[in-house]
Protein backbone atom coordinates (compact mmCIF):
# COMPACT_ATOMS: atom_id res chain seq x y z
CA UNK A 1 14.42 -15.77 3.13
CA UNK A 2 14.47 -17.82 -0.18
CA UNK A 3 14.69 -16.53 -3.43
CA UNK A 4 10.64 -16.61 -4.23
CA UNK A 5 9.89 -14.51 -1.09
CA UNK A 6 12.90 -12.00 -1.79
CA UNK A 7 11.49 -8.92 -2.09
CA UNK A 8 11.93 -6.81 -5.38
CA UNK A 9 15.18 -4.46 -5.94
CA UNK A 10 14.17 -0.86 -4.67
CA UNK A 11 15.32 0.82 -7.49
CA UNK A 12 15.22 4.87 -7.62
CA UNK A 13 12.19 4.67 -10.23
CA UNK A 14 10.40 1.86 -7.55
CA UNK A 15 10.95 4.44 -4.92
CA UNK A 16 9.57 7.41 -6.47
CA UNK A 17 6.11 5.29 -7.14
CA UNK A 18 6.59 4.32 -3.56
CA UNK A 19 6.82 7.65 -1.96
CA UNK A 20 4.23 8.92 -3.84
CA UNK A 21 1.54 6.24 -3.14
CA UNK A 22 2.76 7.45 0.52
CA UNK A 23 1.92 11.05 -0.24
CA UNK A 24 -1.19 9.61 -2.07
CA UNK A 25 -2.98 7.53 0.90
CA UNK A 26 -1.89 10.66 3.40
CA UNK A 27 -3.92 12.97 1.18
CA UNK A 28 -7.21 11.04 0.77
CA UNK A 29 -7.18 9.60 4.34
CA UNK A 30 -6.78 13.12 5.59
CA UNK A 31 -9.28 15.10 3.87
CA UNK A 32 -11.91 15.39 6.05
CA UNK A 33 -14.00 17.13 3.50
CA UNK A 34 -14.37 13.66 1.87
CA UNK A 35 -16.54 10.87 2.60
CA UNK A 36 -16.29 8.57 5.51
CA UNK A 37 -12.54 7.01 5.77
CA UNK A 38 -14.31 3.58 5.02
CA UNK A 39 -15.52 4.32 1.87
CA UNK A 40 -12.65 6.39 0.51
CA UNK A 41 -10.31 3.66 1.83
CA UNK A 42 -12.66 1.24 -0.37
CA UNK A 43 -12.75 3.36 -3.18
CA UNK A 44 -8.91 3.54 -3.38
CA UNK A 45 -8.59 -0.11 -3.06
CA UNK A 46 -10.85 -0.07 -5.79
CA UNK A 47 -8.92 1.80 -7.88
CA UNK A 48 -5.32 0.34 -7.20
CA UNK A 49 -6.89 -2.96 -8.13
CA UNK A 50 -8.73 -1.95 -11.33
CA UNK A 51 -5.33 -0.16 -12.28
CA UNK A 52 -3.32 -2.77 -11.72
CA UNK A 53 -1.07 -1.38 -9.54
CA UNK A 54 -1.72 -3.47 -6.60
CA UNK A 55 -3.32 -7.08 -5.69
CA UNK A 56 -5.94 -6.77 -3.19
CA UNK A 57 -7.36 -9.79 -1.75
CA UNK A 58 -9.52 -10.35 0.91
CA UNK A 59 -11.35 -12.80 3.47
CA UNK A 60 -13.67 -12.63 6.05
CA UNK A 61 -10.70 -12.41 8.63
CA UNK A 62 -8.24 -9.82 6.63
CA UNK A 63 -7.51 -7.50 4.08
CA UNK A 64 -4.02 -8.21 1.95
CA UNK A 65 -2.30 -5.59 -0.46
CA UNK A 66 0.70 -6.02 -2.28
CA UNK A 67 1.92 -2.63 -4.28
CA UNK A 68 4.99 -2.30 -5.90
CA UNK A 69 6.48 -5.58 -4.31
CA UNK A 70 5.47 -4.42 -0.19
CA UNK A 71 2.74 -6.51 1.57
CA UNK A 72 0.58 -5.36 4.20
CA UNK A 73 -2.38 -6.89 6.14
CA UNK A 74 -4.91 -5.69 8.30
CA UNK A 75 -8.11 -7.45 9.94
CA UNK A 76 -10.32 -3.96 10.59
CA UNK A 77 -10.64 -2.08 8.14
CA UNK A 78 -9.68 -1.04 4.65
CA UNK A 79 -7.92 2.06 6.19
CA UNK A 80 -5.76 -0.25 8.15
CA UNK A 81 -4.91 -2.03 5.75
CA UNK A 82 -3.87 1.08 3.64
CA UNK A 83 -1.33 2.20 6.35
CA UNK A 84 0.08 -1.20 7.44
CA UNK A 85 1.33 -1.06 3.56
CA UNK A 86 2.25 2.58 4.09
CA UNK A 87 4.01 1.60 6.98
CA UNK A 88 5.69 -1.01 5.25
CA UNK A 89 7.01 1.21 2.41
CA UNK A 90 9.09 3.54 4.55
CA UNK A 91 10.63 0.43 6.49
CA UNK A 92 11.54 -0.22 2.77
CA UNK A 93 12.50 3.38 1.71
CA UNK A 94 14.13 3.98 5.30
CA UNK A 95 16.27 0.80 3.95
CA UNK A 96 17.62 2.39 0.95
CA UNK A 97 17.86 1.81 -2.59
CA UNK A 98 20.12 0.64 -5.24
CA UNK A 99 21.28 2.63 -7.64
């Protein structure tokens, strides 16, 4: 791993945003009352783009976020994509932070 693909310090502060994105995509994902998991996968996309928290990009093959430094792809759906990068972020909070 070089220095440009180092990923950024897990700080306590980056770890609280962390966890609660976590906490965030487990709450709209499982509501059942809301719409279909597409489109509130979509929507939340949506929103961490317009926000700036995260970089979404996609292609006809995949869907890419990066959030708070952790990258995640998925080719089906926006869903996926949203727990690949949830998935991610405890690998990265199982790992620790500084302090």
């Amino acid at each position: 791993m070089n220095l440009l693909s180092r990923h950024p310090m897990m700080t306590a502060e980056r770890a609280f945003h962390v966890e609660a994105c976590c906490a965030w995509i487990d709450q709209k994902l499982g509501d059942n009352d809301r719409m279909l998991p597409r489109y509130v996968a979509q929507n939340m996309l949506a929103t961490l783009s317009n926000l700036d928290i995260a970089t979404v990009t996609s292609t006809p093959e995949e869907l890419r976020i990066t959030m708070y430094g952790i990258s995640a792809t998925a080719s089906s759906s926006p869903a996926a994509v949203l727990r690949e990068w949830q998935a991610q972020a405890k690998d990265r909070l199982a790992a620790g932070w500084q302090q």
